[in-house]
N, C-alpha and C. Protein backbone atom coordinates (compact mmCIF):
# COMPACT_ATOMS: atom_id res chain seq x y z
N UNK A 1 45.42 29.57 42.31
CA UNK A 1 44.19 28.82 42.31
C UNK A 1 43.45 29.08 43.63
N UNK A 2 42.13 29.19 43.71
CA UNK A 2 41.50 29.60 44.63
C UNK A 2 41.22 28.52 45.55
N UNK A 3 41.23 28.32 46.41
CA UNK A 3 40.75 27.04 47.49
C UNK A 3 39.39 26.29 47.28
N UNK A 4 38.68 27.32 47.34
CA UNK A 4 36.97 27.61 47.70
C UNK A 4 36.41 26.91 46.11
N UNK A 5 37.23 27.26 44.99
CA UNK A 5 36.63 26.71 43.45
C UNK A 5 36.45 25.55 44.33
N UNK A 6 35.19 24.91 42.96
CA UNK A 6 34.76 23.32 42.83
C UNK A 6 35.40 23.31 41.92
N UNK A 7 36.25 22.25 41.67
CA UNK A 7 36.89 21.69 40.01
C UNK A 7 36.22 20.54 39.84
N UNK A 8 35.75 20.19 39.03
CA UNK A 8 34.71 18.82 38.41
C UNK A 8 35.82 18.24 37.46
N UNK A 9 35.64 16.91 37.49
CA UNK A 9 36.13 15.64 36.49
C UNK A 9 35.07 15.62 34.88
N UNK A 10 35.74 15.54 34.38
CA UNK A 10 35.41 15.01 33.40
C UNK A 10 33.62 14.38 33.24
N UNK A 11 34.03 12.92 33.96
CA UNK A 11 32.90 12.60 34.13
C UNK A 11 31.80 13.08 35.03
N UNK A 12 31.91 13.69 35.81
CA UNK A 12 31.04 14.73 36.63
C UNK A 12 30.23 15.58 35.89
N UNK A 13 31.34 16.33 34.59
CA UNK A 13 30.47 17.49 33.88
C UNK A 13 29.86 16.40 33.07
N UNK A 14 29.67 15.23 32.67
CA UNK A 14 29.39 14.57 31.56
C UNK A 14 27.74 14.26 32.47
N UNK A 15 28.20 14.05 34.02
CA UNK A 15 26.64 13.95 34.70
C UNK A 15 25.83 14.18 34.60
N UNK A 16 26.29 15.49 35.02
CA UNK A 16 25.50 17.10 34.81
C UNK A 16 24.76 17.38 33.62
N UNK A 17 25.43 17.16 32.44
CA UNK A 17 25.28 17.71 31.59
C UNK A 17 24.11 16.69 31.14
N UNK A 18 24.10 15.38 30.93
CA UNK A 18 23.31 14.35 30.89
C UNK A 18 23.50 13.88 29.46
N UNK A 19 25.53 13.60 29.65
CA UNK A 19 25.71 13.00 27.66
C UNK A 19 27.08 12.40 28.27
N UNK A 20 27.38 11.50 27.56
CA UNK A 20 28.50 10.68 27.53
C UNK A 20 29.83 11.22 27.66
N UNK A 21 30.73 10.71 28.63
CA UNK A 21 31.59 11.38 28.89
C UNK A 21 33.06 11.54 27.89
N UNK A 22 32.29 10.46 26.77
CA UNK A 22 33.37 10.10 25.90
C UNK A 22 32.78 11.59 24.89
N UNK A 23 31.80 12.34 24.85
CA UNK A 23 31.13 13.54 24.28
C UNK A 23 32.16 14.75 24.72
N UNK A 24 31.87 14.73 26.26
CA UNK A 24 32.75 16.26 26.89
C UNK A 24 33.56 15.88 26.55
N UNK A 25 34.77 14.89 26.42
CA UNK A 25 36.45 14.66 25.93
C UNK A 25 36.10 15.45 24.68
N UNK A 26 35.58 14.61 23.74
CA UNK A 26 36.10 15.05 22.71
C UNK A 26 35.45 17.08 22.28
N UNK A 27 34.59 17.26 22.78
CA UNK A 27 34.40 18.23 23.07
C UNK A 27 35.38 19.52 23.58
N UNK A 28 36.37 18.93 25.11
CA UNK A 28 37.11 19.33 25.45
C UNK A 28 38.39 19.38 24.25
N UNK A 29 38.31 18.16 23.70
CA UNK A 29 40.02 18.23 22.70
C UNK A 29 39.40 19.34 21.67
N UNK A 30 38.32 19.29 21.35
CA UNK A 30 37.81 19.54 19.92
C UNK A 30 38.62 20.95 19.65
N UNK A 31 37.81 21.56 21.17
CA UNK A 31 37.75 23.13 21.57
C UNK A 31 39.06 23.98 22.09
N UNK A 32 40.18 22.84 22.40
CA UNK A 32 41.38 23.03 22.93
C UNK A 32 41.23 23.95 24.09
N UNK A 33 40.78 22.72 25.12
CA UNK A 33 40.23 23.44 26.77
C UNK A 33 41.10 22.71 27.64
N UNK A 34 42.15 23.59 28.36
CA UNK A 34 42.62 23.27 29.15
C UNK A 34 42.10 22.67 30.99
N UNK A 35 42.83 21.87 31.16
CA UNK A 35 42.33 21.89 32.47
C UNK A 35 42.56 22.58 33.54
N UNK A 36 42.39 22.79 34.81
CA UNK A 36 43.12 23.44 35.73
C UNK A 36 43.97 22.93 36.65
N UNK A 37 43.98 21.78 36.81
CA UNK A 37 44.51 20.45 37.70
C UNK A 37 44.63 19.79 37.63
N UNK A 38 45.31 18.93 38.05
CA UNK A 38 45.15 17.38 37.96
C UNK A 38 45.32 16.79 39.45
N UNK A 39 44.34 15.94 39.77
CA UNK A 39 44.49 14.97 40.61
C UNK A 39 44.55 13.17 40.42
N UNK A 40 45.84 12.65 40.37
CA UNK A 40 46.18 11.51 40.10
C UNK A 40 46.51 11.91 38.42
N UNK A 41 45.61 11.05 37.90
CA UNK A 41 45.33 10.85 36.32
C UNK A 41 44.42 11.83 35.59
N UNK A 42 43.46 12.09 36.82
CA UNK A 42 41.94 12.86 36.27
C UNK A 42 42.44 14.23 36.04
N UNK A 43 41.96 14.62 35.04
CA UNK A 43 41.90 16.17 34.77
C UNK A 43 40.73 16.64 35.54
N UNK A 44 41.09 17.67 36.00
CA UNK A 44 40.04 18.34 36.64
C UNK A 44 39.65 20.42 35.74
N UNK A 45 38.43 20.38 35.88
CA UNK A 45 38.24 21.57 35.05
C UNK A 45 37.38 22.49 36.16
N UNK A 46 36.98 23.79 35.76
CA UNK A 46 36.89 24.99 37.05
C UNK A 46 35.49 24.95 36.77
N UNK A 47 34.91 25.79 37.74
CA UNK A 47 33.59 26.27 37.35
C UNK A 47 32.53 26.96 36.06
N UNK A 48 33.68 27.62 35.43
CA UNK A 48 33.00 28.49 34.40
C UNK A 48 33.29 27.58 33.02
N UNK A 49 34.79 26.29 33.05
CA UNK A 49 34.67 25.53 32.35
C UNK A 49 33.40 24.54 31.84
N UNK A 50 33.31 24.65 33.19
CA UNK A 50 31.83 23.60 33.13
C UNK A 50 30.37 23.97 32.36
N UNK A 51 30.19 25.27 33.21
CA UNK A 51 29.32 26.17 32.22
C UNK A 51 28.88 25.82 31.16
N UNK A 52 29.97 26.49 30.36
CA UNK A 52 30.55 26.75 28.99
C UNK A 52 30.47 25.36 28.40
N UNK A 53 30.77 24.12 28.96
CA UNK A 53 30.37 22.62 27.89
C UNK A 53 29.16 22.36 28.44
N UNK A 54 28.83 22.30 29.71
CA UNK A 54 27.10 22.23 30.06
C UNK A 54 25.59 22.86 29.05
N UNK A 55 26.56 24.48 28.63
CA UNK A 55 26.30 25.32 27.90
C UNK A 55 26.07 24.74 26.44
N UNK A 56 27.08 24.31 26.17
CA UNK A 56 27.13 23.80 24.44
C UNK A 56 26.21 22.56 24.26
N UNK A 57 26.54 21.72 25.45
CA UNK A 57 25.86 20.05 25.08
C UNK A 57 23.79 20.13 24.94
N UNK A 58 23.56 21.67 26.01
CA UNK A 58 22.11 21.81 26.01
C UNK A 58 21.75 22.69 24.79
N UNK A 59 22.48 23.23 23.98
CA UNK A 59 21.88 23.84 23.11
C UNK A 59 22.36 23.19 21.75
N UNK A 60 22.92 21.88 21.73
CA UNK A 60 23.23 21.34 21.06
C UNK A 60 22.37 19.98 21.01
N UNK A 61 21.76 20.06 22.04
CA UNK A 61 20.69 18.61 22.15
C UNK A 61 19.56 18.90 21.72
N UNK A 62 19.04 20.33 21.91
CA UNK A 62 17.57 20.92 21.24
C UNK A 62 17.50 20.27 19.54
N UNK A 63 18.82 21.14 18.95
CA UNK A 63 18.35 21.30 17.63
C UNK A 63 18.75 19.67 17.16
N UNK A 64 20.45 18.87 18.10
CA UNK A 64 20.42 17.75 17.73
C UNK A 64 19.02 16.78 17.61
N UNK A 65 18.00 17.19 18.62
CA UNK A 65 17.16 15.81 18.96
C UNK A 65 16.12 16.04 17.36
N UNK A 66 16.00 17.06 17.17
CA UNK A 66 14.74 17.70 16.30
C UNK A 66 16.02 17.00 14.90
N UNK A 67 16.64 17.21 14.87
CA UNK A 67 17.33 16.57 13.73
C UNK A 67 17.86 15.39 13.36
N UNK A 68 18.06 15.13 14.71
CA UNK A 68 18.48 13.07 14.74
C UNK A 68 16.97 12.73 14.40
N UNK A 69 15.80 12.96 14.62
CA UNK A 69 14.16 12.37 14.76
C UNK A 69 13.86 12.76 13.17
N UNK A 70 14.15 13.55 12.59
CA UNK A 70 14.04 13.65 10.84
C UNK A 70 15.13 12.64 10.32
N UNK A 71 15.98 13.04 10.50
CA UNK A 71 17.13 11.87 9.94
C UNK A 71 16.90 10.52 10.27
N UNK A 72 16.28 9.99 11.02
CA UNK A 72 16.15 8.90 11.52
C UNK A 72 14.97 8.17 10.98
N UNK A 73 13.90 9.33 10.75
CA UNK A 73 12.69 8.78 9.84
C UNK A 73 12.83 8.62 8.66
N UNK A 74 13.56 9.94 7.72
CA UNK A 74 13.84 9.52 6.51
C UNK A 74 14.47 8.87 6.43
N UNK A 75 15.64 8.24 7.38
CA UNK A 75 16.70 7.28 6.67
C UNK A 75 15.90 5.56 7.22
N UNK A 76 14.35 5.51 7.93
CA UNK A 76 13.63 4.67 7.92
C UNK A 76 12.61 4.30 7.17
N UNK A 77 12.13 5.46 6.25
CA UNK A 77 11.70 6.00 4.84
C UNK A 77 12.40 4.93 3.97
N UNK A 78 13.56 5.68 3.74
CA UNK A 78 14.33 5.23 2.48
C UNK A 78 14.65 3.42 2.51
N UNK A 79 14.90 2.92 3.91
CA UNK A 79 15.44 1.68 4.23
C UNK A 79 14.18 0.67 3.75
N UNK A 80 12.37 1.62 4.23
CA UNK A 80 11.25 0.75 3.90
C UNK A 80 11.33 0.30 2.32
N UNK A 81 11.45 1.70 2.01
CA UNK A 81 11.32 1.43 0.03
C UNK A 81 12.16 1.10 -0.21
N UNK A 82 13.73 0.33 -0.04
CA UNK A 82 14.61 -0.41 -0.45
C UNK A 82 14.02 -1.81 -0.24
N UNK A 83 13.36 -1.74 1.11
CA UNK A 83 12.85 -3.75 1.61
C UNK A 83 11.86 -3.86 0.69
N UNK A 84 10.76 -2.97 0.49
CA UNK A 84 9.74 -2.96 -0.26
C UNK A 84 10.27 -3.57 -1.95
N UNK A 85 11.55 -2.61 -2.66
CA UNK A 85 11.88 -3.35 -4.03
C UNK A 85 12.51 -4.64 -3.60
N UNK A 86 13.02 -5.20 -2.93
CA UNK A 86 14.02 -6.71 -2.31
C UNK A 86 12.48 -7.79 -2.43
N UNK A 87 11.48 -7.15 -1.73
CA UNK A 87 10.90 -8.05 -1.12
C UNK A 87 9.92 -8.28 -2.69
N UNK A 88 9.49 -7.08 -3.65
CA UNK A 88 8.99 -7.45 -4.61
C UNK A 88 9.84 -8.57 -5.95
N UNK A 89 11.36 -8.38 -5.86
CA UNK A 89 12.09 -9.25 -6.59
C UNK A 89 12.47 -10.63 -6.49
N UNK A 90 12.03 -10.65 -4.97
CA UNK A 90 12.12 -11.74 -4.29
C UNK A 90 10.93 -12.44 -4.62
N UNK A 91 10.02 -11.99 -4.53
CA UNK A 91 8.50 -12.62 -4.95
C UNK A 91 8.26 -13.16 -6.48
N UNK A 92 8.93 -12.47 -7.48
CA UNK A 92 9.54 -12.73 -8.75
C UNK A 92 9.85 -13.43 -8.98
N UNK A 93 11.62 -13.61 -8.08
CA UNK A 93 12.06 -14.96 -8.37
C UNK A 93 11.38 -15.72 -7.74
N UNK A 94 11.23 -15.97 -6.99
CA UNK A 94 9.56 -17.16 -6.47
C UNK A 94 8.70 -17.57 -7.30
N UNK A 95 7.56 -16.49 -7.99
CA UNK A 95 7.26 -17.25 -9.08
C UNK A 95 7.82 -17.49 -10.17
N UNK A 96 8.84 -17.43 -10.71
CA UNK A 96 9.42 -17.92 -11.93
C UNK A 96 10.12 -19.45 -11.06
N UNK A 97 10.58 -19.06 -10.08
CA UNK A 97 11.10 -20.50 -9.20
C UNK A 97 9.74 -21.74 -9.77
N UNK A 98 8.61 -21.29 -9.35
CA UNK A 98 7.60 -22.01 -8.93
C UNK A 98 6.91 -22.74 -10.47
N UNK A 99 7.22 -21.26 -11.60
CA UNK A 99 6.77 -22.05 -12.82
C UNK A 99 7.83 -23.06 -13.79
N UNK A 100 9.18 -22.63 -13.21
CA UNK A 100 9.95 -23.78 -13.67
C UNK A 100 10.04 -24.91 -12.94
N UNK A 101 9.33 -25.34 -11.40
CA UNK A 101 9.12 -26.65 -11.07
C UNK A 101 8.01 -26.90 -11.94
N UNK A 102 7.05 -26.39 -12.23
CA UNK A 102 5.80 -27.06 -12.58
C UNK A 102 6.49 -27.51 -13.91
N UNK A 103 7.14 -27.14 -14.76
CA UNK A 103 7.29 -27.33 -16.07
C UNK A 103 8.48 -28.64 -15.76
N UNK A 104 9.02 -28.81 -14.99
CA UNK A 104 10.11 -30.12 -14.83
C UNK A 104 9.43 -31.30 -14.19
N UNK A 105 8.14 -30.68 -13.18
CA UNK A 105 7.17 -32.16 -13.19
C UNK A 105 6.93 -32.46 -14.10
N UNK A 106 6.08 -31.77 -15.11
CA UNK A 106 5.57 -32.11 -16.14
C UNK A 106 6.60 -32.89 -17.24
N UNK A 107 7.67 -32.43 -17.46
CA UNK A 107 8.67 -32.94 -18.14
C UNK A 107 9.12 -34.32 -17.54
N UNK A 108 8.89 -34.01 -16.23
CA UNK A 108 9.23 -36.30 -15.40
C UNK A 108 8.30 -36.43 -15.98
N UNK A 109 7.04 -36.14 -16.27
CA UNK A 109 5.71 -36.89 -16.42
C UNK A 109 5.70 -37.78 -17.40
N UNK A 110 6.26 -36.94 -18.21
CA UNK A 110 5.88 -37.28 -19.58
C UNK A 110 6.75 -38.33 -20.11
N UNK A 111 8.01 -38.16 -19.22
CA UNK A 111 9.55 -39.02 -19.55
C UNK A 111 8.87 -40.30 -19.01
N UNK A 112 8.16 -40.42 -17.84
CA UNK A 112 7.88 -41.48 -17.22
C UNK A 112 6.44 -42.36 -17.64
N UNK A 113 5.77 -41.61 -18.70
CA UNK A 113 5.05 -42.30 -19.38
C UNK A 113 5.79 -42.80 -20.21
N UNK A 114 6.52 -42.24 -20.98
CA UNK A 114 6.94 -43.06 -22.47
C UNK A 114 8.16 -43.54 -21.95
N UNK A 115 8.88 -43.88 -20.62
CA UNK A 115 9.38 -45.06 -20.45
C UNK A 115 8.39 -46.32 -19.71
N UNK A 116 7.14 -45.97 -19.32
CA UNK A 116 6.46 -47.11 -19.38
C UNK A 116 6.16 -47.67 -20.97
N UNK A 117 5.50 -47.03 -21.52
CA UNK A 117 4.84 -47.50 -22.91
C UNK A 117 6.29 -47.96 -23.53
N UNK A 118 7.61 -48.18 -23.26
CA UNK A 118 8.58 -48.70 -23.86
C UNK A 118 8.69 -49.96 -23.21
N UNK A 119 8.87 -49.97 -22.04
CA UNK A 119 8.46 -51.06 -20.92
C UNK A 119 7.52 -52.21 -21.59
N UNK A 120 6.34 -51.79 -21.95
CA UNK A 120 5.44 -52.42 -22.22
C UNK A 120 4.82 -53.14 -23.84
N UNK A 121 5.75 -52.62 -24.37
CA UNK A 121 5.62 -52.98 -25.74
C UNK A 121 6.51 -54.08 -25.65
N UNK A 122 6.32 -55.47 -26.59
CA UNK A 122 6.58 -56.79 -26.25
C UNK A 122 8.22 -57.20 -26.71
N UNK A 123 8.76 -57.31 -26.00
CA UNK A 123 9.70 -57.98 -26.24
C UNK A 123 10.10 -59.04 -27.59
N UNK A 124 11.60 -58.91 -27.50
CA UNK A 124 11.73 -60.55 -28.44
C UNK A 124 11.63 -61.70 -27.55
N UNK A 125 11.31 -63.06 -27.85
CA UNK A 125 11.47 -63.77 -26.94
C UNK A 125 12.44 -64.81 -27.49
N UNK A 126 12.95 -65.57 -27.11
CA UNK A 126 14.32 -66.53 -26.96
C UNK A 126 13.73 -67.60 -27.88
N UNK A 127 12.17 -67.89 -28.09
CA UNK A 127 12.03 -68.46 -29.46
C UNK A 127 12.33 -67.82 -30.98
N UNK A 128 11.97 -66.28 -30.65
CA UNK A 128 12.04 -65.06 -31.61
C UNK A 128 13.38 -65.12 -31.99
N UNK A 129 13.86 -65.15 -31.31
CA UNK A 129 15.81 -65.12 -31.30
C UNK A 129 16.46 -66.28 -31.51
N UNK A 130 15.80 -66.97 -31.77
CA UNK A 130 16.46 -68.68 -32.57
C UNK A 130 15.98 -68.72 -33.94
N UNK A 131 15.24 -67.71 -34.27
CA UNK A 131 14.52 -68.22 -35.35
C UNK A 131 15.53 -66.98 -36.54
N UNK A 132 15.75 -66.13 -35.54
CA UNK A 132 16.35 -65.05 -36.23
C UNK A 132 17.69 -65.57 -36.92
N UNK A 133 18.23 -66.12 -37.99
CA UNK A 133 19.20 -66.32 -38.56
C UNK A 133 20.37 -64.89 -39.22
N UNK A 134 19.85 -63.96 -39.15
CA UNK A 134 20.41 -62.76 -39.55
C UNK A 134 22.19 -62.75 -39.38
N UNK A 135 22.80 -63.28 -38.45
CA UNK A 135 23.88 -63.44 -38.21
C UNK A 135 24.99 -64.49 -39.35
N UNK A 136 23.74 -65.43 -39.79
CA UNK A 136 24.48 -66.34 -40.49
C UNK A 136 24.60 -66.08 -41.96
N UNK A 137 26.00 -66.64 -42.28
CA UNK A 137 26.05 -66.32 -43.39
C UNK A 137 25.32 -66.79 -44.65
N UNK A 138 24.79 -66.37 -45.48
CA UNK A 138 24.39 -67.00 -46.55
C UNK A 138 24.49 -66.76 -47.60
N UNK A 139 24.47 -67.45 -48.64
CA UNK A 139 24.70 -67.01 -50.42
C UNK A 139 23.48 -67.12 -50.75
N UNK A 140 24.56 -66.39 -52.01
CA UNK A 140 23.28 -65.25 -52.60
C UNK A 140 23.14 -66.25 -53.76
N UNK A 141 22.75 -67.33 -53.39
CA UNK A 141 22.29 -68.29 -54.65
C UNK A 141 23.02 -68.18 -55.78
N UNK A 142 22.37 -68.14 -57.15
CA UNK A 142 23.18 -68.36 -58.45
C UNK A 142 24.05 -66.90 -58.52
N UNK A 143 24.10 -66.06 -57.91
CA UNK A 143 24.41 -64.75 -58.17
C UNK A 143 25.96 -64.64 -57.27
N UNK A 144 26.36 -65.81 -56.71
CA UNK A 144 27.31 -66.09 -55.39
C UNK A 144 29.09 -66.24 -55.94
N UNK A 145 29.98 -64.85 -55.60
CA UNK A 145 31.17 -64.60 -56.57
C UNK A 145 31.86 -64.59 -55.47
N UNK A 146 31.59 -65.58 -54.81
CA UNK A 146 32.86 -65.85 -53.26
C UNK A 146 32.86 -64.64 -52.22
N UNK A 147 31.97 -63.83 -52.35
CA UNK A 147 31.88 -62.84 -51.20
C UNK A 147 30.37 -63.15 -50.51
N UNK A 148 30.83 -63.31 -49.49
CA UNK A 148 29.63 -63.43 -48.15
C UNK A 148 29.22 -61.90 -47.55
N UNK A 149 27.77 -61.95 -47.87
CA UNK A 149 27.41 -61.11 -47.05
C UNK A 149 26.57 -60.91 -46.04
N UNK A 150 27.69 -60.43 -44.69
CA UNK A 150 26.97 -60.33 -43.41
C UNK A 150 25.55 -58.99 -43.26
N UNK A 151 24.85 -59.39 -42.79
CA UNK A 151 24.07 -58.07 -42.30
C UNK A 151 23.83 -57.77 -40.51
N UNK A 152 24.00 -57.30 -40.30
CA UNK A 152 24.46 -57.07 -38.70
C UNK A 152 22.87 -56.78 -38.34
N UNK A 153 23.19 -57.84 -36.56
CA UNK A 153 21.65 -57.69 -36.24
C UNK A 153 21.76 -56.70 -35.29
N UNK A 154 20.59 -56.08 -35.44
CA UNK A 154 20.74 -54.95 -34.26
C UNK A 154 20.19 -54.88 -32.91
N UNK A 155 20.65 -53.98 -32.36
CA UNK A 155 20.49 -54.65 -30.90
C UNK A 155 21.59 -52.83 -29.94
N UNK A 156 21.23 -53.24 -29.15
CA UNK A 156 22.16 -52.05 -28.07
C UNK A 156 23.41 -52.64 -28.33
N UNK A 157 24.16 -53.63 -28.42
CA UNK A 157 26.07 -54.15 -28.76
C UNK A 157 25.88 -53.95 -29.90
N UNK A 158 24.69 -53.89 -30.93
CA UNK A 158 25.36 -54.22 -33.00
C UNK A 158 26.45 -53.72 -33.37
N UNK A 159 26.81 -52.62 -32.68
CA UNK A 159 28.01 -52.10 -32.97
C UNK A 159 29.74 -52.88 -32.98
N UNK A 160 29.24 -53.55 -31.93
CA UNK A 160 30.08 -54.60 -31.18
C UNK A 160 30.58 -56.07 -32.04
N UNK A 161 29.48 -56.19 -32.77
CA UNK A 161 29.40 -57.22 -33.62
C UNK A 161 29.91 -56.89 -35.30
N UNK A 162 30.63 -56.22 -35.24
CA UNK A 162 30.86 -55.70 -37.12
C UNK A 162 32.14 -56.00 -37.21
């Protein structure tokens, strides 16, 4: 090994180069690039190593950038006209939301008129209901062969009463 070499770290060529140093690793494993040294933990790599990934990462950023900037539009393309159908189905169910409230007001409406007009139509009154004999038994005059017949008064219990 020569004295006089510069050996660069890892992250040094990642400096230089102006890309993530987690890039030159895998770069380095990809390519099966040895190092020349080690100091401590750090791998250290030579001059012409450096080059050579300095080399790859700049001619790999030209055509990358021109191709991440298409990919990135069409795949912002495609993402608009997906929100675009969401946002029209969404509006859909909204109005169908909106015409089945109107149709369930209308349906209280109508429930709540004709439980007034039930409300309001007259009652029996407690003279009405004394006068009503329906409960009691009575014969059937000359026609009367020992059977009584009840007729059940009606009412929400009539059932109750048989």
């Amino acid at each position: 090994m020569n004295n006089d070499e510069r050996l660069y770290k890892i992250s040094e060529i990642a400096d230089i180069a102006k890309v993530n140093k987690t890039k030159v690793w895998r770069y380095i494993r990809d390519n099966n690039i040895s190092e020349r040294s080690m100091k401590g933990n750090a791998k250290l790599y030579s001059e012409h190593t450096k080059d050579i990934i300095i080399k790859a990462f700049s001619s790999e950023s030209v055509h990358l950038a021109t191709e991440t900037k298409a990919d990135t539009s069409r795949i912002l393309l495609e993402q608009i006209d997906i929100l675009k159908g969401e946002l029209e189905r969404k509006n859909d169910q909204l109005d169908k939301m909106q015409s089945l409230l109107d149709q369930q007001q209308q349906l209280n409406l109508s429930t709540n008129r004709q439980n007034e007009k039930l409300l309001d139509t007259p009652q029996k009154t407690s003279e009405d209901s004394s006068k009503d004999n329906t409960d009691v038994l009575e014969s059937t005059g000359d026609h009367y062969k020992g059977e009584e017949v009840k007729t059940p008064k009606k009412g929400l219990f009539g059932w109750l009463r048989r």
